[in-house]
C-alpha atoms as a PDB file:
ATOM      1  CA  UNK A   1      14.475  29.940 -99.592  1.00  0.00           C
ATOM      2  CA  UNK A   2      17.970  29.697 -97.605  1.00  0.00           C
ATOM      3  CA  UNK A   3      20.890  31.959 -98.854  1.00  0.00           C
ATOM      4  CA  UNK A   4      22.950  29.894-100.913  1.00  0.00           C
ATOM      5  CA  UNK A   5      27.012  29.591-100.324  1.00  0.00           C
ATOM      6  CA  UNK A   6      27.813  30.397-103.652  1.00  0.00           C
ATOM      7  CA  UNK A   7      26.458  31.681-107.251  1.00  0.00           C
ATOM      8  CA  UNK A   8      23.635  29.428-108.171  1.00  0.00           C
ATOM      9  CA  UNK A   9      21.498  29.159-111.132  1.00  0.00           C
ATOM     10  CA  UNK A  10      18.354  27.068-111.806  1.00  0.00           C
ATOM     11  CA  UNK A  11      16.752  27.359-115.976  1.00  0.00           C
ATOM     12  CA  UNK A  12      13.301  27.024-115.731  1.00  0.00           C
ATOM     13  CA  UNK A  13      11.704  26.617-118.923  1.00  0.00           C
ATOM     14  CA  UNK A  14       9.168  28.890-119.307  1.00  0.00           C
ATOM     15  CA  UNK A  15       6.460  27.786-122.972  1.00  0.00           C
ATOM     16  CA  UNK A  16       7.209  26.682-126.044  1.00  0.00           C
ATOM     17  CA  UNK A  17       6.233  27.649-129.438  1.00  0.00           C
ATOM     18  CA  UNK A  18       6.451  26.279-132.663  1.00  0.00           C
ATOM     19  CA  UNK A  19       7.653  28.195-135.842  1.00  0.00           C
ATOM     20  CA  UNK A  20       9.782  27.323-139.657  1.00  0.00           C
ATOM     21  CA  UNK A  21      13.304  26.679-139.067  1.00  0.00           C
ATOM     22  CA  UNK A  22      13.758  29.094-141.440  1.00  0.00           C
ATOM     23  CA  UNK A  23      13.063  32.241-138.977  1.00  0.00           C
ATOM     24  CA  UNK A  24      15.711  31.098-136.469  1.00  0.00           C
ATOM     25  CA  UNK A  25      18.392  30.237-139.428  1.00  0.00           C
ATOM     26  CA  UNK A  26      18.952  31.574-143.028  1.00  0.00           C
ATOM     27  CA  UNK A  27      21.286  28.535-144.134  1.00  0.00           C
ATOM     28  CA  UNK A  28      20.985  27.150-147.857  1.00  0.00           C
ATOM     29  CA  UNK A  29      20.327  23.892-147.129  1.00  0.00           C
ATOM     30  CA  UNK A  30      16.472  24.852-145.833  1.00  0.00           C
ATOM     31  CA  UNK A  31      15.980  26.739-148.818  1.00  0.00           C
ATOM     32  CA  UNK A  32      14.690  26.161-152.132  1.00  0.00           C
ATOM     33  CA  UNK A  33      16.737  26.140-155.168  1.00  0.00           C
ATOM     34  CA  UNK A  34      16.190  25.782-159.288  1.00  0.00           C
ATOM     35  CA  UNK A  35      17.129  22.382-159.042  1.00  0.00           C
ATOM     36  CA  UNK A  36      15.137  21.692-155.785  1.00  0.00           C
ATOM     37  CA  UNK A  37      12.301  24.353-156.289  1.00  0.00           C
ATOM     38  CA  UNK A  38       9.772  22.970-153.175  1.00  0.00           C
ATOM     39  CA  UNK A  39      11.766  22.169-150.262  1.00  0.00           C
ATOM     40  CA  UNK A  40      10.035  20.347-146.802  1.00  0.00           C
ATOM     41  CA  UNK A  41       9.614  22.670-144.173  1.00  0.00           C
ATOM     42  CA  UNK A  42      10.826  22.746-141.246  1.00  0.00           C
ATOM     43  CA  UNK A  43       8.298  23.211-138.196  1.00  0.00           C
ATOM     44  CA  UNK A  44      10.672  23.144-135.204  1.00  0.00           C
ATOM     45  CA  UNK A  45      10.309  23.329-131.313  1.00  0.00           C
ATOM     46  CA  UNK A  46      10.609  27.298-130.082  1.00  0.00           C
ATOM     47  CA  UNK A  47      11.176  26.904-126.361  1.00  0.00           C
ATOM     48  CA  UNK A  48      11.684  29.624-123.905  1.00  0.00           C
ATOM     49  CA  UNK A  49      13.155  30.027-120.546  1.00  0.00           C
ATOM     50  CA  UNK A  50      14.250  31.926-117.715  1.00  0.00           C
ATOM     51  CA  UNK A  51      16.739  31.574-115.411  1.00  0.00           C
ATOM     52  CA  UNK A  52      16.814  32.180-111.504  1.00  0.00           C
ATOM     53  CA  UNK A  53      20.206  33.447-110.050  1.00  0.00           C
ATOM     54  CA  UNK A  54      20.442  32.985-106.140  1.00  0.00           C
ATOM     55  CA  UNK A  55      23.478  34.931-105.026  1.00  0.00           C
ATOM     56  CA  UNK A  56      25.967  34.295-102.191  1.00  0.00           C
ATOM     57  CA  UNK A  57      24.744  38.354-100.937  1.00  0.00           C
ATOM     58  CA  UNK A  58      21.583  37.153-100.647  1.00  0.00           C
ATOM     59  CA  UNK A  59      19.936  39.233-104.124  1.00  0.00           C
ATOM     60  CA  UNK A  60      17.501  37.527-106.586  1.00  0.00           C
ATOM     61  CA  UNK A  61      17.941  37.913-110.336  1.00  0.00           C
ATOM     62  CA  UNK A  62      15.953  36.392-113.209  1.00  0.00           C
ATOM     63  CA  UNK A  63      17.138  36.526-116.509  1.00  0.00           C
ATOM     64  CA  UNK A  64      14.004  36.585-119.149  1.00  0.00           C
ATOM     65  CA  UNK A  65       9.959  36.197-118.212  1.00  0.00           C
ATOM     66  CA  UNK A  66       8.891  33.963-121.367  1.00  0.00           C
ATOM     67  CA  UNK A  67       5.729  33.911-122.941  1.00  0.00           C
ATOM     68  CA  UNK A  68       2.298  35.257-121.750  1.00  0.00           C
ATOM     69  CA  UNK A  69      -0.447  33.197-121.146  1.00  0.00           C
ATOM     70  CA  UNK A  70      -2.853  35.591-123.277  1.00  0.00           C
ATOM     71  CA  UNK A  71      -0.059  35.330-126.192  1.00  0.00           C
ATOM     72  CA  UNK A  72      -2.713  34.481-128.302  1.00  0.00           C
ATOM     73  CA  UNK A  73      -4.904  38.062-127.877  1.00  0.00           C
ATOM     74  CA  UNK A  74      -1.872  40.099-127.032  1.00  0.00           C
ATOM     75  CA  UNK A  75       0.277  39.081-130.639  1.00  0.00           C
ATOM     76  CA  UNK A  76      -2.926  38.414-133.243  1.00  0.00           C
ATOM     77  CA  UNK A  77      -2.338  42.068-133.772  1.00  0.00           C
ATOM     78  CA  UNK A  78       1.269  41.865-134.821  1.00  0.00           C
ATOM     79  CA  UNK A  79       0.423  38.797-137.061  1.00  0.00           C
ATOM     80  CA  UNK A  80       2.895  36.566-135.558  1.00  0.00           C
ATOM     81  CA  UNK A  81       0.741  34.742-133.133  1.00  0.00           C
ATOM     82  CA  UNK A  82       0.518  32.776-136.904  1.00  0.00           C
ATOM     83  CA  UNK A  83       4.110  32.599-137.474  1.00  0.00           C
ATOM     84  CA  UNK A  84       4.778  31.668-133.450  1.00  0.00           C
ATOM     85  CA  UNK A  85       2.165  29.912-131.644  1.00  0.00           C
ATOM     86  CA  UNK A  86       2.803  29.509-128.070  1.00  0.00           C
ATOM     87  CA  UNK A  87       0.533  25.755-128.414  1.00  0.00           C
ATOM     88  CA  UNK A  88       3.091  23.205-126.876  1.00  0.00           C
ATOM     89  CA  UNK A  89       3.454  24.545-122.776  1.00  0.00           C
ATOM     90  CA  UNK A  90       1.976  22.605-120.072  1.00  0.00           C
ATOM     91  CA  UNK A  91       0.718  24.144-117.153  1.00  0.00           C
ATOM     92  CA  UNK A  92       3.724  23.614-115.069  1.00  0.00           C
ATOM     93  CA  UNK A  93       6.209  26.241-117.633  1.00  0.00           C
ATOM     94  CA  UNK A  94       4.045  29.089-117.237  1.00  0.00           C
ATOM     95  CA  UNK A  95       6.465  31.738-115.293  1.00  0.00           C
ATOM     96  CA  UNK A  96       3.784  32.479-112.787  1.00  0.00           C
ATOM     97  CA  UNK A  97       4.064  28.214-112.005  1.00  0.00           C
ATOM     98  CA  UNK A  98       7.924  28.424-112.224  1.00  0.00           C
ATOM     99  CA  UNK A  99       7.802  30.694-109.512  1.00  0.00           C
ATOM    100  CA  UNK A 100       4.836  29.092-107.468  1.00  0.00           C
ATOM    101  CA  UNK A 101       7.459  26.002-107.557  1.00  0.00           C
ATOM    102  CA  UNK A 102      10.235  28.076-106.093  1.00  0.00           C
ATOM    103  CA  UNK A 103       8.247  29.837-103.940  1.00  0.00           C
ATOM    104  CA  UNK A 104       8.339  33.000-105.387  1.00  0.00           C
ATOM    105  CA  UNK A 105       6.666  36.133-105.992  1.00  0.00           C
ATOM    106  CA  UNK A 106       7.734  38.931-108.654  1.00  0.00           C
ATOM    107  CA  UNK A 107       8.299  41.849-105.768  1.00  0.00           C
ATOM    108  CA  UNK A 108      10.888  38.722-104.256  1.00  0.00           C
ATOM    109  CA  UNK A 109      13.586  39.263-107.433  1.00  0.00           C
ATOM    110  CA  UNK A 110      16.170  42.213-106.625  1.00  0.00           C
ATOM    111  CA  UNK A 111      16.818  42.260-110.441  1.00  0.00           C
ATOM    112  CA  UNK A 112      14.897  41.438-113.386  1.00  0.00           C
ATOM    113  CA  UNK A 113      17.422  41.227-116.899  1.00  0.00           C
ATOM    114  CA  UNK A 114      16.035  41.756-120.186  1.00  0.00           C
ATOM    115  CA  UNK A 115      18.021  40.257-122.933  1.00  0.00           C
ATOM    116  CA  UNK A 116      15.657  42.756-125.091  1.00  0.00           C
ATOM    117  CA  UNK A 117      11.776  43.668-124.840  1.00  0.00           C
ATOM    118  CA  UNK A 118      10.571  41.331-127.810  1.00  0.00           C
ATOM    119  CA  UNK A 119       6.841  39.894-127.236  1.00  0.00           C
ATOM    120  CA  UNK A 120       8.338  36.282-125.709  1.00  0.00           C
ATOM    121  CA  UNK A 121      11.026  38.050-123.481  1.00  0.00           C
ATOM    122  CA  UNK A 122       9.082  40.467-122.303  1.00  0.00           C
ATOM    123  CA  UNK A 123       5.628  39.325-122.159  1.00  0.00           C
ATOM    124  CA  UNK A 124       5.456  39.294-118.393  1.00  0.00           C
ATOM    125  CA  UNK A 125       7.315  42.203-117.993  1.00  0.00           C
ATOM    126  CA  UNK A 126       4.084  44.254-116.029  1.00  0.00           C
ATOM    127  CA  UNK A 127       4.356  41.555-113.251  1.00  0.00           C
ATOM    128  CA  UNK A 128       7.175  43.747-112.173  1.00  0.00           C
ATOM    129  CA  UNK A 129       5.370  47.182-112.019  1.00  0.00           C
ATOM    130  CA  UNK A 130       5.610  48.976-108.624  1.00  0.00           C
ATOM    131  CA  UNK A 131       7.233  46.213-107.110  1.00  0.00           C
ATOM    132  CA  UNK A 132      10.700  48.280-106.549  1.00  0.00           C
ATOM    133  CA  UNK A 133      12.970  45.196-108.212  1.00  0.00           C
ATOM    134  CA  UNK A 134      15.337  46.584-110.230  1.00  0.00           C
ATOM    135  CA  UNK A 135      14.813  46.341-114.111  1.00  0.00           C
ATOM    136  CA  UNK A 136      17.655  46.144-116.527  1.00  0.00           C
ATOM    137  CA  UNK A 137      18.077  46.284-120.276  1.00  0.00           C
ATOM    138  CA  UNK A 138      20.385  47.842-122.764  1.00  0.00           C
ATOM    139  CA  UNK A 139      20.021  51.552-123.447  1.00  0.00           C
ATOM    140  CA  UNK A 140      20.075  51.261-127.280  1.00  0.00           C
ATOM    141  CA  UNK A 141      17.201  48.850-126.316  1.00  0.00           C
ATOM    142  CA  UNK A 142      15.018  51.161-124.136  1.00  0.00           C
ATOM    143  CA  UNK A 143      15.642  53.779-127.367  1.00  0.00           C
ATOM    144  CA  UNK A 144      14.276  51.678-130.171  1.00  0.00           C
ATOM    145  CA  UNK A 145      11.373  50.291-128.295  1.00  0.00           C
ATOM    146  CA  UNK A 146      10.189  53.422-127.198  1.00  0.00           C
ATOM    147  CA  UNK A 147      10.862  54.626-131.288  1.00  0.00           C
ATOM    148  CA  UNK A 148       7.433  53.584-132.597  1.00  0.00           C
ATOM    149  CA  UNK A 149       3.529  55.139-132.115  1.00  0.00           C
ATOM    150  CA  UNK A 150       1.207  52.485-132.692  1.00  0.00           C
ATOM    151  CA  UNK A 151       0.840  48.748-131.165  1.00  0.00           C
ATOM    152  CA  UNK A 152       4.201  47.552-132.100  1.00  0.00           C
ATOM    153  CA  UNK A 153       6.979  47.305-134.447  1.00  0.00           C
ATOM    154  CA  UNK A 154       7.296  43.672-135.157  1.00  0.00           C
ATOM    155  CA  UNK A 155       8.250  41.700-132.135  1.00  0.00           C
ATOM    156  CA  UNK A 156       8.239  45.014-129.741  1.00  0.00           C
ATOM    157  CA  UNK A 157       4.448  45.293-128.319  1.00  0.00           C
ATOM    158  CA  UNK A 158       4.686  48.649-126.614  1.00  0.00           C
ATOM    159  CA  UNK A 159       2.196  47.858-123.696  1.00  0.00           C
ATOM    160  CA  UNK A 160       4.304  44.897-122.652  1.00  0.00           C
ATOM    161  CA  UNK A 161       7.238  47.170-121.501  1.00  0.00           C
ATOM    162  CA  UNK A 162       5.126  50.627-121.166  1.00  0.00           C
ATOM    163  CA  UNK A 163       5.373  52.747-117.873  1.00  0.00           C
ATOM    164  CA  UNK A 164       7.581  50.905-116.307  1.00  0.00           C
ATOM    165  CA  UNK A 165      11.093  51.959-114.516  1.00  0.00           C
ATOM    166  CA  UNK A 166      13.521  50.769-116.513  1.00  0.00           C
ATOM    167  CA  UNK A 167      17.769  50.659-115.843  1.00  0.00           C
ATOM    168  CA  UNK A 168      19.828  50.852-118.806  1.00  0.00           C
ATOM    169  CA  UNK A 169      23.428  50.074-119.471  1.00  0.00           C
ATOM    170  CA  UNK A 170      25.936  50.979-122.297  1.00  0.00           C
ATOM    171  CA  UNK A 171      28.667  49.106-121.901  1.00  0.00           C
ATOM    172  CA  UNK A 172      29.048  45.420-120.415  1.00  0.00           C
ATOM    173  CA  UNK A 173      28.236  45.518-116.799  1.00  0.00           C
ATOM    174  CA  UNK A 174      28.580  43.342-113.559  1.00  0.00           C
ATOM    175  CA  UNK A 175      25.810  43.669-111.883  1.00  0.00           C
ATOM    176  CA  UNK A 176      26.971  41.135-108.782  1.00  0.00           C
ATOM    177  CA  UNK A 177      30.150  39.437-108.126  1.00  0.00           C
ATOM    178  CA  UNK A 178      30.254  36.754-111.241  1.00  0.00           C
ATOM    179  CA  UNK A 179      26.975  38.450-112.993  1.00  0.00           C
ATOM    180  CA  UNK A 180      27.581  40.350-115.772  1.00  0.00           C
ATOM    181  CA  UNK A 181      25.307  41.767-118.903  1.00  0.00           C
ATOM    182  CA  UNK A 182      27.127  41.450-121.789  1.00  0.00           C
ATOM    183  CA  UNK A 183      26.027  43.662-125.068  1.00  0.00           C
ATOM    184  CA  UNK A 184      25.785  41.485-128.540  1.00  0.00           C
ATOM    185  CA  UNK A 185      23.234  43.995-130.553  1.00  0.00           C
ATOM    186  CA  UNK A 186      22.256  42.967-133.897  1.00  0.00           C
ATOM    187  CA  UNK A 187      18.879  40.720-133.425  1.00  0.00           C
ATOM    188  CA  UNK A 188      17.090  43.815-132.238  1.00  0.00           C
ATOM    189  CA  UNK A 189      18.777  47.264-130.879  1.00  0.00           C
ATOM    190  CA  UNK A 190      20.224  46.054-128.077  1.00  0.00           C
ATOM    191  CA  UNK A 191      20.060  42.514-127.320  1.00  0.00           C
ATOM    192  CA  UNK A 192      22.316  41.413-124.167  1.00  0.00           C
ATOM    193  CA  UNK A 193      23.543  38.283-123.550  1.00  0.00           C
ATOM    194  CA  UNK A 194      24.223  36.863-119.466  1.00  0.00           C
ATOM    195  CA  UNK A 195      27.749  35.572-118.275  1.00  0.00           C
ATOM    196  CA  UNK A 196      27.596  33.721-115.127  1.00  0.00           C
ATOM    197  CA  UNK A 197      30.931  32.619-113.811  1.00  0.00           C
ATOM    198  CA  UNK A 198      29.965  29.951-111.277  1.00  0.00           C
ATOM    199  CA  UNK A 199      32.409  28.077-108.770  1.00  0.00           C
ATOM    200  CA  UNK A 200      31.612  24.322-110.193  1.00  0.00           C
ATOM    201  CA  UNK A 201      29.995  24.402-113.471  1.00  0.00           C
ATOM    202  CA  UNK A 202      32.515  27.551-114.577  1.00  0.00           C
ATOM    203  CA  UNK A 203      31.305  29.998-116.496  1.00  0.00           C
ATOM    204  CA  UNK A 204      28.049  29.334-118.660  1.00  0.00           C
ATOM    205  CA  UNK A 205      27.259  32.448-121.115  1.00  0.00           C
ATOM    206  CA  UNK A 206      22.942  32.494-122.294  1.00  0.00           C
ATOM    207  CA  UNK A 207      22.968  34.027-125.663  1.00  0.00           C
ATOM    208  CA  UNK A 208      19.557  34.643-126.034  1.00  0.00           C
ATOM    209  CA  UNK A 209      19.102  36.166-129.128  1.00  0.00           C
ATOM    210  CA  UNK A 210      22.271  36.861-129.976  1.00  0.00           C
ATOM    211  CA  UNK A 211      22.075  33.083-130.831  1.00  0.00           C
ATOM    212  CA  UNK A 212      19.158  31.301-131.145  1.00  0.00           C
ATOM    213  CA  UNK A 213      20.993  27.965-132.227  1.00  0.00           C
ATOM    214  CA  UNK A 214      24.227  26.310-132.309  1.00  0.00           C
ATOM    215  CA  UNK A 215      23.995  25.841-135.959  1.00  0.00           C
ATOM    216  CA  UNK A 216      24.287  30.119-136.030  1.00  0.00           C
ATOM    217  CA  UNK A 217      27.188  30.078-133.541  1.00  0.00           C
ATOM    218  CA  UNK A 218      29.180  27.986-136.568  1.00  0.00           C
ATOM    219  CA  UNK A 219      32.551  28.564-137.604  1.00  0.00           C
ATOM    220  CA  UNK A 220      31.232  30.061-139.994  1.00  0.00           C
ATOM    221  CA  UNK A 221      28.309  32.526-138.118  1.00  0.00           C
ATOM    222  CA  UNK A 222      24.698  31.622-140.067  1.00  0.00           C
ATOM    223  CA  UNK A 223      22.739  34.329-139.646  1.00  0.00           C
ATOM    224  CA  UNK A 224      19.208  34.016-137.934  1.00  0.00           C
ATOM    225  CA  UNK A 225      16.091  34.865-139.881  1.00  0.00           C
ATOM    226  CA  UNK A 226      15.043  37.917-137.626  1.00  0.00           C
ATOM    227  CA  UNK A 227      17.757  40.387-137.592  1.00  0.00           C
ATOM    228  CA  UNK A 228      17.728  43.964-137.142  1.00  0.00           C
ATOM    229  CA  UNK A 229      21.126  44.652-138.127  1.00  0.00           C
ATOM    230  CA  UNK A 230      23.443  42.504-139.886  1.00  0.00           C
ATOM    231  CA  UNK A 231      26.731  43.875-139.337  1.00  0.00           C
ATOM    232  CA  UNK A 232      26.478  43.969-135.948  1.00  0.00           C
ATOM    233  CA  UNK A 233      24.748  40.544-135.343  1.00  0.00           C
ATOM    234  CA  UNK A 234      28.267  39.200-137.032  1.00  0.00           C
ATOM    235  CA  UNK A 235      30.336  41.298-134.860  1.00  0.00           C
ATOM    236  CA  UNK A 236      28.235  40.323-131.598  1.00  0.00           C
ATOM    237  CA  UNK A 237      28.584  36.526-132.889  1.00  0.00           C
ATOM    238  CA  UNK A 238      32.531  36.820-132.737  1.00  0.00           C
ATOM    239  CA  UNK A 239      32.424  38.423-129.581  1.00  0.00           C
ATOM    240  CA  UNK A 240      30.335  35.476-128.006  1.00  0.00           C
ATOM    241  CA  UNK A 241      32.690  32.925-130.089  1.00  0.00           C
ATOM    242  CA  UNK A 242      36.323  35.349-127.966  1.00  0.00           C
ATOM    243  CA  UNK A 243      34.540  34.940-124.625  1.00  0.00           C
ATOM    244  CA  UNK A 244      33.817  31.492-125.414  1.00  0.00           C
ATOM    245  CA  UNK A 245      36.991  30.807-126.041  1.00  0.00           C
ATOM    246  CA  UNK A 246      39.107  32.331-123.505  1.00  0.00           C
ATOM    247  CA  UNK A 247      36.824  31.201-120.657  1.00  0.00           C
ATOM    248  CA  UNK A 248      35.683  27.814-121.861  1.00  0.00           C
ATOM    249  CA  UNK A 249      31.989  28.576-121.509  1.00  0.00           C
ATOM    250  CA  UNK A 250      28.887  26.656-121.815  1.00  0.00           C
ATOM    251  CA  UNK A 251      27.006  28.583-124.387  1.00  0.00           C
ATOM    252  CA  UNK A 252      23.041  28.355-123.556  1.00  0.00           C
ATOM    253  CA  UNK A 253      21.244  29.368-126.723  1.00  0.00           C
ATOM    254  CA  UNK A 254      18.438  31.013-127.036  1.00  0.00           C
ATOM    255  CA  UNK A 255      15.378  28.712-128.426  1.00  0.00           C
ATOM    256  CA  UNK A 256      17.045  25.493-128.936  1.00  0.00           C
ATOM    257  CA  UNK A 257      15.082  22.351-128.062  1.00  0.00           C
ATOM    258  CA  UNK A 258      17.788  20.222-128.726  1.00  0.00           C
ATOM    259  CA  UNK A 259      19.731  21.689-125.770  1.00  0.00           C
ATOM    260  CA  UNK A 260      17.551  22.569-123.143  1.00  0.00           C
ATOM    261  CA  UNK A 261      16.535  18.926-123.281  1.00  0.00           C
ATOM    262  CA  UNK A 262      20.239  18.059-122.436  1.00  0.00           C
ATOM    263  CA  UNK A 263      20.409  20.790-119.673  1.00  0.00           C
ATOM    264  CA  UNK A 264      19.441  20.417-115.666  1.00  0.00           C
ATOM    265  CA  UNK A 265      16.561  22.465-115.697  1.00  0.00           C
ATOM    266  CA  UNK A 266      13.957  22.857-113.059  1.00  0.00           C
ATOM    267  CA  UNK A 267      13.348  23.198-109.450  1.00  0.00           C
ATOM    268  CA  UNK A 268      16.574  21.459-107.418  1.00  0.00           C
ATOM    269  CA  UNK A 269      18.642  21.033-110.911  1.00  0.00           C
ATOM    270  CA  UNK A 270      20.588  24.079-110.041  1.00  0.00           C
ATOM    271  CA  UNK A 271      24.297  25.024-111.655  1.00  0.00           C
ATOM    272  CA  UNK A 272      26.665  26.252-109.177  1.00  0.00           C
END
């Protein structure tokens, strides 16, 4: 691949999975009342992606891995392989295909940036073992998913993230020139969110987590289903909504369908 001129970044989606509406958003409408005691479920669309930076110094970053292939075996044991099957990706979304497509390997990324170490961000994480790229999370992160003995503690599978180097930060970071991790705890211990300020699509901010849907983002914030603490899920949320704001960003969510249908994605749908 030729060094690009400027910042450029290419979503790839990367599986989806299905799962109730109601684990991505607590909201009063989806739930059931004395008046309205069985309400319809909502099975929804759960995708997943990464996201390839190319930058102008010639450095690789991706931003997530997705799913595992083996989901199925590797989460049975944490009972959510019920709750979040992976049974809606083609062969093409796999990561190890995304990067086949761009002509990639795992040693080939400079920097690999985990948004958190959750069982469908993390799953691939071991591709990146003794390859010397560069692996970066949030401290508070590394701390609370190293907390636990045992096979996991809900969405944290130990063995996914287990022995390998990991970078932490503690504050938000630039990592490049127009690359910066930006912390919004609250989903799990550290969750970060990525702000990429790019010369002709301006700045575009991917939430992961922090926001799996625009329905969360609001006015006013609706909290997601799976969060570790409240408080600071809310404060994270208004944080997002000040950056937002003063920079006019494109907020990429987390696991919305809707949106990544709308988006470039893809091999030669690059932002810039």
């Amino acid at each position: 691949m030729s060094r690009p001129t400027k910042l450029t970044a290419t979503i790839l989606p990367t599986g989806v999975m299905h799962a109730d509406l109601n684990w991505l958003l607590t909201s009063p409408m989806h739930m059931a009342s004395r008046s309205e005691p069985v309400k319809q479920r909502d099975w929804v669309e759960v995708p997943t992606h990464s996201v390839l930076i190319e930058h102008p110094s010639g450095k690789k970053l991706l931003w997530e891995t997705g799913v595992p292939r083996d989901w199925e075996d590797r989460w049975s044991p944490t009972g959510l392989a019920e709750f979040f099957p992976v049974d809606a990706t083609t062969e093409d979304m796999w990561l190890d295909s995304r990067l086949a497509q761009l002509g990639l390997e795992p040693g080939d990324i400079d920097y690999l940036l985990l948004s958190h170490l959750h069982l469908d961000h993390a799953g691939n994480a071991q591709w990146w073992r003794d390859t010397g790229t560069t692996i970066i999370l949030d401290e508070e992160e590394r701390k609370g998913a190293f907390s636990f003995d045992g096979y996991n503690l809900g969405g944290h599978i130990r063995s996914d993230y287990d022995g390998l180097e990991l970078t932490t930060i503690s504050e938000d970071t630039e990592i490049l020139p127009g690359v910066t991790l930006i912390r919004t705890p609250g989903h799990t211990f550290g969750t970060l969110s990525l702000r990429l300020d790019l010369e002709d699509s301006g700045t575009m901010i991917f939430t992961s987590d922090a926001l799996y849907r625009k329905e969360s983002f609001g006015p006013p914030a609706i909290q997601a289903g799976l969060v570790y603490d409240t408080v600071a899920w809310f404060a994270s949320v208004e944080k997002l909504r000040g950056l937002q704001e003063k920079t006019d960003a494109t907020l990429v969510f987390g696991h919305s369908g809707e949106q990544l249908n709308e988006l470039r994605t893809g091999l030669g749908n690059s932002y810039t």
